[in-house]
Every structure is written in C-alpha cells, then in structure tokens.
N, C-alpha and C. Protein backbone atom coordinates (compact mmCIF):
# COMPACT_ATOMS: atom_id res chain seq x y z
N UNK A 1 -30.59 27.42 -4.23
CA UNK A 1 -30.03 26.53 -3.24
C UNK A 1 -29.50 27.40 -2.09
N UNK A 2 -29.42 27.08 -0.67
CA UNK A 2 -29.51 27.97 0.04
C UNK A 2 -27.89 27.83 0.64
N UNK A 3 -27.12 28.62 1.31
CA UNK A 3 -25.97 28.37 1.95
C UNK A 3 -25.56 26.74 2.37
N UNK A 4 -26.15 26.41 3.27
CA UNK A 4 -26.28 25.15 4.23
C UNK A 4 -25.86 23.96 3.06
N UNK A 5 -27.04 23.81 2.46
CA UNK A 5 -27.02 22.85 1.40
C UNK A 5 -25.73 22.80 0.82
N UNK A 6 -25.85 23.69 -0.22
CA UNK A 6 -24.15 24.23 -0.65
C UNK A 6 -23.11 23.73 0.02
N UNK A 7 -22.90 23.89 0.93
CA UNK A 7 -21.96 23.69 1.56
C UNK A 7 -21.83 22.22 2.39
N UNK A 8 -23.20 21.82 2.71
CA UNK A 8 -22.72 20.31 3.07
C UNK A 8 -22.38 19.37 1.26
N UNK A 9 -22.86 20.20 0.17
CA UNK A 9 -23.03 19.12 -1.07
C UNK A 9 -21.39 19.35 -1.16
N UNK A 10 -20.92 20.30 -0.72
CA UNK A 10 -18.93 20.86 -1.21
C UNK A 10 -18.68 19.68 -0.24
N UNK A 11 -18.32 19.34 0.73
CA UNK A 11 -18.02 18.80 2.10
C UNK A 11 -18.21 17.49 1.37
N UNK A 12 -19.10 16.67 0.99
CA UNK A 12 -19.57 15.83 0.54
C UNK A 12 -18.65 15.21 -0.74
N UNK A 13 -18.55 16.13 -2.14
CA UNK A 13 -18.19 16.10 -3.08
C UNK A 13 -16.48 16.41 -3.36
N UNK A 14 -15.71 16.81 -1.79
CA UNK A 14 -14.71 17.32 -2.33
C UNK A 14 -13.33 16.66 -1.96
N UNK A 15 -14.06 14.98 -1.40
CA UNK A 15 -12.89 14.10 -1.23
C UNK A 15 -12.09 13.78 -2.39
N UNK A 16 -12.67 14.00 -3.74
CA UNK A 16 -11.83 13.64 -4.78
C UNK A 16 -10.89 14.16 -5.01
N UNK A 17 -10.90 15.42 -4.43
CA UNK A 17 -9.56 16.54 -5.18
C UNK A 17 -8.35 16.53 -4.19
N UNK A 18 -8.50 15.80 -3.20
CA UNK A 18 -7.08 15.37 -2.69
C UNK A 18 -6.17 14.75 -3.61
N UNK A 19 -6.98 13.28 -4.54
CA UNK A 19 -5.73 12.90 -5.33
C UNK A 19 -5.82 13.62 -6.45
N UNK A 20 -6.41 15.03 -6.99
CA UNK A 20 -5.99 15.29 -8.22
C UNK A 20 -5.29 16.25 -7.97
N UNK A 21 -5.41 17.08 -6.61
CA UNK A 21 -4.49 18.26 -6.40
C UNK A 21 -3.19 17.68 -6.07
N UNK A 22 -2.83 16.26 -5.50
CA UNK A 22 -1.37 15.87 -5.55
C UNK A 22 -0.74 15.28 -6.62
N UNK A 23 -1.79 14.96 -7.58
CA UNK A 23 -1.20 15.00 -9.26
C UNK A 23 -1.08 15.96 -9.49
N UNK A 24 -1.41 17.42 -9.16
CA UNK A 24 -1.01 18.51 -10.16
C UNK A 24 0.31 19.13 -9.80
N UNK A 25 0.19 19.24 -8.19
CA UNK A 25 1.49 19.86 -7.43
C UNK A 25 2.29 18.85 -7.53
N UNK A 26 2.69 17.60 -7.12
CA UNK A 26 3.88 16.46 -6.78
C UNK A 26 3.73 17.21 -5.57
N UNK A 27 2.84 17.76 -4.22
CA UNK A 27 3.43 18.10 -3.16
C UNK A 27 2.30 18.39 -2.47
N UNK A 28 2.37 17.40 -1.49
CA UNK A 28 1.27 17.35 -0.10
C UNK A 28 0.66 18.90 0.25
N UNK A 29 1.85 19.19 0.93
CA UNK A 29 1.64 20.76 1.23
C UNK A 29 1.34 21.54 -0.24
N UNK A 30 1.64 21.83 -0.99
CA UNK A 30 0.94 22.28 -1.86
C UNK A 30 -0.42 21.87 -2.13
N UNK A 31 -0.55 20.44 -2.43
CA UNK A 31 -1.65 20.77 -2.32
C UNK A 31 -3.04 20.51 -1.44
N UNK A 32 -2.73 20.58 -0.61
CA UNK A 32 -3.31 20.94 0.57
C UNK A 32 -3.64 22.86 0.22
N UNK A 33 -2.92 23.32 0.35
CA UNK A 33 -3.25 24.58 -0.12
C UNK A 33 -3.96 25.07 -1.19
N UNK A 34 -3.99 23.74 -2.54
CA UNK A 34 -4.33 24.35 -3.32
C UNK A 34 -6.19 23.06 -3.33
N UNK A 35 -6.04 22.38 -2.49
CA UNK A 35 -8.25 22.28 -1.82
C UNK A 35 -8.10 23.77 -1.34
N UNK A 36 -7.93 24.07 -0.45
CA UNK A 36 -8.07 25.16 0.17
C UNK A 36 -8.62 26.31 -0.05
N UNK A 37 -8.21 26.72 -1.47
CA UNK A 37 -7.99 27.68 -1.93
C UNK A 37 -9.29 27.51 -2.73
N UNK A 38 -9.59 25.92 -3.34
CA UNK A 38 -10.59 25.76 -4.41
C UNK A 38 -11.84 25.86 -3.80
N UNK A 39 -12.12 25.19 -2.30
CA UNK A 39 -13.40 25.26 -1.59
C UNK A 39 -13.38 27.03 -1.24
N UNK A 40 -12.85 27.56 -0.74
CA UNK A 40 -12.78 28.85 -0.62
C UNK A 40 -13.62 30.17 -1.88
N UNK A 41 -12.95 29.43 -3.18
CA UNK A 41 -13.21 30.10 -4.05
C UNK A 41 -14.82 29.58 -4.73
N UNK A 42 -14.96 28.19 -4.36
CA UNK A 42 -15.94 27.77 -4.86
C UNK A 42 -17.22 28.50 -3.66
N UNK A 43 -16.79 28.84 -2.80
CA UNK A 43 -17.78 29.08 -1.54
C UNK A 43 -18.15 30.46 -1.71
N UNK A 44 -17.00 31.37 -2.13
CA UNK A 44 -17.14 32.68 -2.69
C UNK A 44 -17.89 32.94 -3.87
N UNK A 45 -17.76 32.07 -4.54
CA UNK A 45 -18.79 31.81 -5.91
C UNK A 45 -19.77 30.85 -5.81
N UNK A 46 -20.67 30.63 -4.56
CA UNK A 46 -21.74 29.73 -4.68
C UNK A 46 -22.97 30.33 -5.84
N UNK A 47 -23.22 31.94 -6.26
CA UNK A 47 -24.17 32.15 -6.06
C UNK A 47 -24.14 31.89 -7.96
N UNK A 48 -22.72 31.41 -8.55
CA UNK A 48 -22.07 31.22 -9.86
C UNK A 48 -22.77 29.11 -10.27
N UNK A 49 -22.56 29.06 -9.13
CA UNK A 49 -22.87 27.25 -9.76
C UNK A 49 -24.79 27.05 -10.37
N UNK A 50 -24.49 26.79 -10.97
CA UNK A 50 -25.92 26.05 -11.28
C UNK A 50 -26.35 24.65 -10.87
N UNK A 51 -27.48 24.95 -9.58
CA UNK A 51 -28.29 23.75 -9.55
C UNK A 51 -28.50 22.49 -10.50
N UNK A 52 -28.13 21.46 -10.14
CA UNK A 52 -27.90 20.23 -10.78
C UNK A 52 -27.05 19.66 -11.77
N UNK A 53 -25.93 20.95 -12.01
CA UNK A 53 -24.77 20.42 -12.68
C UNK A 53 -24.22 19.21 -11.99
N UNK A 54 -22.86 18.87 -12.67
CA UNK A 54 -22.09 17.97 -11.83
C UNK A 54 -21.25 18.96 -10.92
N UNK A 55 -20.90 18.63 -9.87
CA UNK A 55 -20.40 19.21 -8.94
C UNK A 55 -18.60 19.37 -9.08
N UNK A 56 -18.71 18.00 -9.09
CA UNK A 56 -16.98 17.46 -9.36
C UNK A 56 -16.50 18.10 -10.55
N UNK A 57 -17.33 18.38 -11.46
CA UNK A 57 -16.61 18.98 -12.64
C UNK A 57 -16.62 20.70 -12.28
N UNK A 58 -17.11 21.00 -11.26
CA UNK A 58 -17.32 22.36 -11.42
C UNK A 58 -15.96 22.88 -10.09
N UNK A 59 -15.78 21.92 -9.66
CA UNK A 59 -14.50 22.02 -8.14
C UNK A 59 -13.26 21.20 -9.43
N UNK A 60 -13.83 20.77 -10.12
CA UNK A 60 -12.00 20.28 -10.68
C UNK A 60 -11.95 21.73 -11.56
N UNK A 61 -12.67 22.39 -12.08
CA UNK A 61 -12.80 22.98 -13.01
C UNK A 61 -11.83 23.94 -12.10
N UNK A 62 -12.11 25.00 -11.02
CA UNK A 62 -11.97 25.81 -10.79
C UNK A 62 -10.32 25.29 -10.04
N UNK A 63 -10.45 23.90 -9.58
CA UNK A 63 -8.85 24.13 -9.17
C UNK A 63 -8.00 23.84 -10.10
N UNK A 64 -8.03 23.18 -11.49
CA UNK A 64 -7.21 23.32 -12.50
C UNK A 64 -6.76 25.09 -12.93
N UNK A 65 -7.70 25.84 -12.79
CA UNK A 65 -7.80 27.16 -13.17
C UNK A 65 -6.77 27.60 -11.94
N UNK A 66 -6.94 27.09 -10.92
CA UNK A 66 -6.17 27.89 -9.51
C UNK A 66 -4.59 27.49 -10.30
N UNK A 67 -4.54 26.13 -10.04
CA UNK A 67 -3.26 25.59 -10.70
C UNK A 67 -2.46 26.71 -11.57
N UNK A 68 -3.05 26.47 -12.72
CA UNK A 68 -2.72 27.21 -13.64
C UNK A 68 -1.93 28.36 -13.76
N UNK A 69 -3.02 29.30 -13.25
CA UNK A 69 -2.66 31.03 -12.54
C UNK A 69 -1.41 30.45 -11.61
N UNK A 70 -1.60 30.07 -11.01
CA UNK A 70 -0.36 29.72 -10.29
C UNK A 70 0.97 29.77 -10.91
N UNK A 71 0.87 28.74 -11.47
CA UNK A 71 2.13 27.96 -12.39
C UNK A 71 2.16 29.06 -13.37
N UNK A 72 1.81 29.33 -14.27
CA UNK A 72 2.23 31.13 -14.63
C UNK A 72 2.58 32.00 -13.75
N UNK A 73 1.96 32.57 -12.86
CA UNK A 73 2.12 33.64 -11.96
C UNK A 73 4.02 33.22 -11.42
N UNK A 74 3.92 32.11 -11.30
CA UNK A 74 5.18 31.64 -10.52
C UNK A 74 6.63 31.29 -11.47
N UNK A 75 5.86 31.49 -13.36
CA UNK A 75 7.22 30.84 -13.86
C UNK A 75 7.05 32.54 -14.26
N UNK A 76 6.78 33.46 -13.94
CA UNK A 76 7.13 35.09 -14.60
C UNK A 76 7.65 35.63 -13.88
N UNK A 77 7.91 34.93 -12.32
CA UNK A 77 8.66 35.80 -11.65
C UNK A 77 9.78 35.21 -10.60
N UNK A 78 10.15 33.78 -11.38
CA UNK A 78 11.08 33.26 -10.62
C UNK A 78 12.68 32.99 -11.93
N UNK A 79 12.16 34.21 -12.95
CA UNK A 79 13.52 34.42 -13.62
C UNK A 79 14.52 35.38 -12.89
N UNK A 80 15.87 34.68 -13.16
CA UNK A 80 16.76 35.64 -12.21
C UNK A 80 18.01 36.05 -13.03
N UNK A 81 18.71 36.82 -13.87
CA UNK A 81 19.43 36.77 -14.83
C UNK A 81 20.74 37.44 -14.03
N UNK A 82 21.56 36.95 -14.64
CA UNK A 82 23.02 37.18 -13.83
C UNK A 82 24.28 37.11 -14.97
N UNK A 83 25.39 38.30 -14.54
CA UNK A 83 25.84 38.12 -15.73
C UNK A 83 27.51 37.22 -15.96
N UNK A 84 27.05 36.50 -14.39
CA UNK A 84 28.07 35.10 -13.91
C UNK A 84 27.61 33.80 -15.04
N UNK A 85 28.80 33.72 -15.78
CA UNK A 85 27.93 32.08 -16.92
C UNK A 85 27.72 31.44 -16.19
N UNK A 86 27.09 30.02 -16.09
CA UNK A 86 26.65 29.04 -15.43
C UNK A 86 27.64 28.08 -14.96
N UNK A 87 28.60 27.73 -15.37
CA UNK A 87 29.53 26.86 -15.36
C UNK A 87 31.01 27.65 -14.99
N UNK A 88 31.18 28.50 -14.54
CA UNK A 88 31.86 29.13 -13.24
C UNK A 88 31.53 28.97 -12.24
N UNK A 89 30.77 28.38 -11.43
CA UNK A 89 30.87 27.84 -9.98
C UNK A 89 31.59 25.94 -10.32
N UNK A 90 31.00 25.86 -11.24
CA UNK A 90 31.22 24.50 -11.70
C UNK A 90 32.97 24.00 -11.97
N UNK A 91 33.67 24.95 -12.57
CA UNK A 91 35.02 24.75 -12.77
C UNK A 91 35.75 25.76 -11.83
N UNK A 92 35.11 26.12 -11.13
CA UNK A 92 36.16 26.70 -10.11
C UNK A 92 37.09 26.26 -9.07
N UNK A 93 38.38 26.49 -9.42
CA UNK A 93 40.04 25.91 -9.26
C UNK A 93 40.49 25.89 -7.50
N UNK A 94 39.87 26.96 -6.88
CA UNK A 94 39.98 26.93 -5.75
C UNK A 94 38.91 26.77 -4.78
N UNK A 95 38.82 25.13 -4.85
CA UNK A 95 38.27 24.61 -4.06
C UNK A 95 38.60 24.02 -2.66
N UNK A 96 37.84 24.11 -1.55
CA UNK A 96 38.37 23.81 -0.24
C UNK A 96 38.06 22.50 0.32
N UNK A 97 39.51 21.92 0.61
CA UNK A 97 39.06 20.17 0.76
C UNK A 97 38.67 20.27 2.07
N UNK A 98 37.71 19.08 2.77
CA UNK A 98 37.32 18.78 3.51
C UNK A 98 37.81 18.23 4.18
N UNK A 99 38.83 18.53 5.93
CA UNK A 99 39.05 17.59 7.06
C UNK A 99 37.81 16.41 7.94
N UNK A 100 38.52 15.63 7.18
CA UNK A 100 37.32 14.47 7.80
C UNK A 100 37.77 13.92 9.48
N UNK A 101 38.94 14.60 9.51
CA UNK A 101 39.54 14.27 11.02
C UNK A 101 38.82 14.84 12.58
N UNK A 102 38.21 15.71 11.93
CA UNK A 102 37.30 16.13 13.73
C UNK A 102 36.34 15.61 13.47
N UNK A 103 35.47 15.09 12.36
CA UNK A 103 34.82 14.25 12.21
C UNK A 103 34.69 12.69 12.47
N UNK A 104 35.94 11.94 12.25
CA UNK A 104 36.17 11.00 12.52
C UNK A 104 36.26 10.91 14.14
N UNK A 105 37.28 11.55 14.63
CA UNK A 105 36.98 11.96 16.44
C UNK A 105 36.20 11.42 16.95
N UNK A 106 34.97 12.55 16.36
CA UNK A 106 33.73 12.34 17.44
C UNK A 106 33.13 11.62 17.26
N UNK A 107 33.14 10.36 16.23
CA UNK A 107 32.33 9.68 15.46
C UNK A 107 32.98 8.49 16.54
N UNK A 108 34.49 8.65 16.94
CA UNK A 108 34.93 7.35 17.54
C UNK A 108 34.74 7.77 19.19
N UNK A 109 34.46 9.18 19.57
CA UNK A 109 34.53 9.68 20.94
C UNK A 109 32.88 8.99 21.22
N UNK A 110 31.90 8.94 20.43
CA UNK A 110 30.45 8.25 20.26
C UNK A 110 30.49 6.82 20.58
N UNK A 111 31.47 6.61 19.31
CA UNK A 111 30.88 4.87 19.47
C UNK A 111 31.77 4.29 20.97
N UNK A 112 32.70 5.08 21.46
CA UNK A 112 33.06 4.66 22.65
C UNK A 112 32.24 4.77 23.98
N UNK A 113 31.48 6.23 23.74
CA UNK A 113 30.50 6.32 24.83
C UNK A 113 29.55 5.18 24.98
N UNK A 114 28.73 4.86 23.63
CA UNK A 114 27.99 3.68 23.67
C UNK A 114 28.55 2.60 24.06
N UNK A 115 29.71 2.36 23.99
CA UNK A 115 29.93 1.02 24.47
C UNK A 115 30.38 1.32 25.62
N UNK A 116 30.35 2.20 26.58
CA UNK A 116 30.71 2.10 27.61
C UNK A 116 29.36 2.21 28.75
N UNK A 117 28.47 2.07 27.86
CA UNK A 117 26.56 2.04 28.61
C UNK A 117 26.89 1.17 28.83
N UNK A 118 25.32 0.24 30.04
CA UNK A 118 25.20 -0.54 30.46
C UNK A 118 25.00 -1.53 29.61
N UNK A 119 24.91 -2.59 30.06
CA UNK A 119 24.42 -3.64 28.43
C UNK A 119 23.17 -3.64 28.20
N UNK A 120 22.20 -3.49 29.35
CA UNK A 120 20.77 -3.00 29.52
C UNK A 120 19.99 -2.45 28.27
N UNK A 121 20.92 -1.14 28.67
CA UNK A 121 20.47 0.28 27.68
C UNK A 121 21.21 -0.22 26.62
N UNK A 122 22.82 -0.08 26.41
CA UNK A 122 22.91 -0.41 25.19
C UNK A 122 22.52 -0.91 24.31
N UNK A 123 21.74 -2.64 24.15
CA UNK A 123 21.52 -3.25 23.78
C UNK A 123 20.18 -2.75 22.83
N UNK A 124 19.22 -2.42 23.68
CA UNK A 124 18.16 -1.48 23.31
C UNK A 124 18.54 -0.15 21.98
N UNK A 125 19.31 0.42 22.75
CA UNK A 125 19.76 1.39 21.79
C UNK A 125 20.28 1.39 20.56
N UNK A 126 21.43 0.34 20.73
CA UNK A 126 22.04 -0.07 19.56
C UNK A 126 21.26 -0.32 18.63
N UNK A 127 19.99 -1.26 18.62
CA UNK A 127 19.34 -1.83 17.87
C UNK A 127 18.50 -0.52 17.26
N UNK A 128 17.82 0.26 18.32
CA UNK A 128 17.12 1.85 17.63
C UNK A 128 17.64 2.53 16.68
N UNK A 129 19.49 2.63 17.13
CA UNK A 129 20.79 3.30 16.42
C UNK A 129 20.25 2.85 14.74
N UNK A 130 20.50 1.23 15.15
CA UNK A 130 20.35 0.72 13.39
C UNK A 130 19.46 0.72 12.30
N UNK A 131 18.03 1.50 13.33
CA UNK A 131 17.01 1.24 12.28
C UNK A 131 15.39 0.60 12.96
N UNK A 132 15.81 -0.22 13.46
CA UNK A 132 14.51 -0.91 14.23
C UNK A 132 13.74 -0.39 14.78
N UNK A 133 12.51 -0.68 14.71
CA UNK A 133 11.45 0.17 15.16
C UNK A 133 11.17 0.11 16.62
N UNK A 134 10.37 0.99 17.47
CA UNK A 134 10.31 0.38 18.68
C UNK A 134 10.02 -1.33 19.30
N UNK A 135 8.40 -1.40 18.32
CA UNK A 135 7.83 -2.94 18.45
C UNK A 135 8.51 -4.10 17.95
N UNK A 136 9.82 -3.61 17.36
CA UNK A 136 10.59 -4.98 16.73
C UNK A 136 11.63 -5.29 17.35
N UNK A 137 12.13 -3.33 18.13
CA UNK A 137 12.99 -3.98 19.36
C UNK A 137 12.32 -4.65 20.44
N UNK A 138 11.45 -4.39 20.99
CA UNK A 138 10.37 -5.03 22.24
C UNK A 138 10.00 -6.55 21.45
N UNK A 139 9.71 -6.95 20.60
CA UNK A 139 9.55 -8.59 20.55
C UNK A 139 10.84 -9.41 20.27
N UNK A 140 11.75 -8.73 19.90
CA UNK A 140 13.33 -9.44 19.81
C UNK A 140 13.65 -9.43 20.94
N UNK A 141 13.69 -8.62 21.66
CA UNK A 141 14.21 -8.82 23.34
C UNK A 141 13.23 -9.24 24.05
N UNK A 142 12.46 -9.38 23.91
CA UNK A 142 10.91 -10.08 24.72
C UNK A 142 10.21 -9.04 25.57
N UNK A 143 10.27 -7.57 25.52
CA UNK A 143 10.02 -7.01 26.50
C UNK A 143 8.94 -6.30 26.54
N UNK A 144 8.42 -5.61 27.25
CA UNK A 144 7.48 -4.99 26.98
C UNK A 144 7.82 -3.44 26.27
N UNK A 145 7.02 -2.88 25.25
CA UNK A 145 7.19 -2.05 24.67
C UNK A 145 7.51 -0.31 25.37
N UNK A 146 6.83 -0.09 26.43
CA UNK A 146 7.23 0.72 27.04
C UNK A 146 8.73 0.79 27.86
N UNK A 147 9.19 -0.58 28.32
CA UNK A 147 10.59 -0.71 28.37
C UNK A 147 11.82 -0.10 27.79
N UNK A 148 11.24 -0.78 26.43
CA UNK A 148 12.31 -0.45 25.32
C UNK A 148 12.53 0.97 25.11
N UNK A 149 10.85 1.99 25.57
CA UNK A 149 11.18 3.19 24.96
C UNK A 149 11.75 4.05 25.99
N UNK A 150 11.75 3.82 27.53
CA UNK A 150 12.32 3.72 28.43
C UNK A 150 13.75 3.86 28.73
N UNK A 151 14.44 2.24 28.35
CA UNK A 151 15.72 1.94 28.17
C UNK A 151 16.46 3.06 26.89
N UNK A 152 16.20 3.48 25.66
CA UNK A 152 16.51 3.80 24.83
C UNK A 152 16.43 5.38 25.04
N UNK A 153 15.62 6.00 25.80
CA UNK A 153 15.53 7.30 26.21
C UNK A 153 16.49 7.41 27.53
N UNK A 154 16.56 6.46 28.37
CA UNK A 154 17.80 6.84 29.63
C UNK A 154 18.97 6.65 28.89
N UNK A 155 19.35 5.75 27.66
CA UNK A 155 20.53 5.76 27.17
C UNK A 155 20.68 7.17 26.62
N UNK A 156 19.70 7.53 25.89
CA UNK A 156 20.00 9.27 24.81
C UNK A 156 20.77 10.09 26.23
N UNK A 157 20.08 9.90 27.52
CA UNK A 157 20.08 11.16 28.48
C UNK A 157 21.76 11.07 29.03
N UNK A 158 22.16 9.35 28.88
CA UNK A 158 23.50 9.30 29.82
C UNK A 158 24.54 9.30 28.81
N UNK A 159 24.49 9.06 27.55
CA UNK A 159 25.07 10.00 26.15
C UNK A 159 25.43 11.16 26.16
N UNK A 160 24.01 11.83 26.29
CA UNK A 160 24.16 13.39 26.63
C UNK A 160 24.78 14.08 27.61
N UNK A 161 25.00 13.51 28.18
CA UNK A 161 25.80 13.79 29.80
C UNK A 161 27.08 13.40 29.73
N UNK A 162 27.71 12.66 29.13
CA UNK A 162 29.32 12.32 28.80
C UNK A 162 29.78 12.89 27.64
N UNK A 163 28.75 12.95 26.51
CA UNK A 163 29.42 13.68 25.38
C UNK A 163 29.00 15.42 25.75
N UNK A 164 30.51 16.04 24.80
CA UNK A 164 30.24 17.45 25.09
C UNK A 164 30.03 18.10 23.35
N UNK A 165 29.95 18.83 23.44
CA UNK A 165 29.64 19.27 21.14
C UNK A 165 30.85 20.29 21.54
C-alpha cells in the first residue's frame, strides 16, 4: 500500500478515537494530544500494518498502548516523599483570618458606580452582570443585538474610568 492511500484510509478511519481518547484521559486537551501522538506513531509505522486488517483495531490498539506508557511513565515519577506528616498543614493553630472589609468596599464602591450609569447602559449591563446572554438581553429589551453589545461595552469602558484598583 503506498503512502497516499495510507494516509487518506488514517484520515478516514480516525474519527473514532476522539471519543475513546476522552474516555481514557477525562481531558480534551489530553486527549487531543494523545490522537496526535497515535496518527503520528501509526504514520511512523505504516510499513508495520498489514493490508486488510481492521484499521480501527490497529489505531485503538496503538493508542491504548500510548495511554498506558503514559500512565506508568507518569505514576513513577510523580512520587514526592517528605518527611512533613500529612495532617500538619491540616491542624495548624496559626491560622490567618481573612478581612472581608476592603473587600466589602469595593464591592459597594462597584455597585455604586453602576448605579450611577445611565439607565441606557445600565440596564443592558445589569442584565449581562447576572448571567444573560447577549440574544436574551436583545429580545427582552427589543433591541437589536449589536446594540446590546454596544451599550454593555460603553458601560465596561465608563466603569473603568471611575473605578480605580
């Protein structure tokens, strides 16, 4: 089988291992890295596959194997031994309480700025503040959607300009 082929039959065959590589990792980015790694290796070893096997078994094959090496490679060297017991950070007596008072401040120096916007912008904003999406603020207020994103971006800018950090 010649390069070309090979490689459009991988391209072809290797939509499946998106959902088995995010069953193996629990993690997008992982595994994203770990197709990656399997077409790579399978491409490096074309000259290893045999004509008319199953394909899918020969790309799950090799990224279970990636997995694997992995997940060993990674539980031999993420031991860290210390000769602090575990439960000394846990009962430790001098602990530092938290002033919630410059916190509270600026939390009320905020909600005053906002209410001192226009009702325009505010109104817009407030609703962004709470959660709402752009298109749900634009059909509750009737407006057009670029408005809203408009109104809600001159409010961030005249925020930014009265509050100081």
């Amino acid at each position: 089988m010649d390069e070309k082929a090979f490689n459009d039959m991988l391209i072809t065959n290797s939509d499946f291992l998106q959902p088995v590589a995010v069953s193996l990792t629990h993690d997008t980015e992982e595994a994203k890295d770990l197709i990656q790694e399997t077409l790579y290796r399978a491409m490096a070893n074309r000259e290893k596959y045999q004509t008319g096997t199953n394909i899918k078994a020969w790309l799950y094959t090799i990224m279970r194997n990636i997995f694997i090496n992995n997940y060993r490679r990674k539980k031999k060297f993420t031991k860290v031994t210390s000769d602090v017991p575990q439960d000394y950070f846990l009962y430790q007596t001098d602990k530092v309480a938290s002033n919630e008072g410059i916190v509270n401040s600026g939390l009320r120096e905020i909600k005053m700025a906002i209410s001192k916007l226009p009702d325009i912008f505010r109104l817009s904003f407030e609703l962004h503040y709470l959660g709402y999406k752009y298109q749900e603020i634009a059909d509750t207020l009737q407006e057009p959607l670029g408005t809203i994103k408009s109104r809600i971006h001159f409010a961030r800018k005249m925020l930014a300009s009265k509050l100081t950090r």
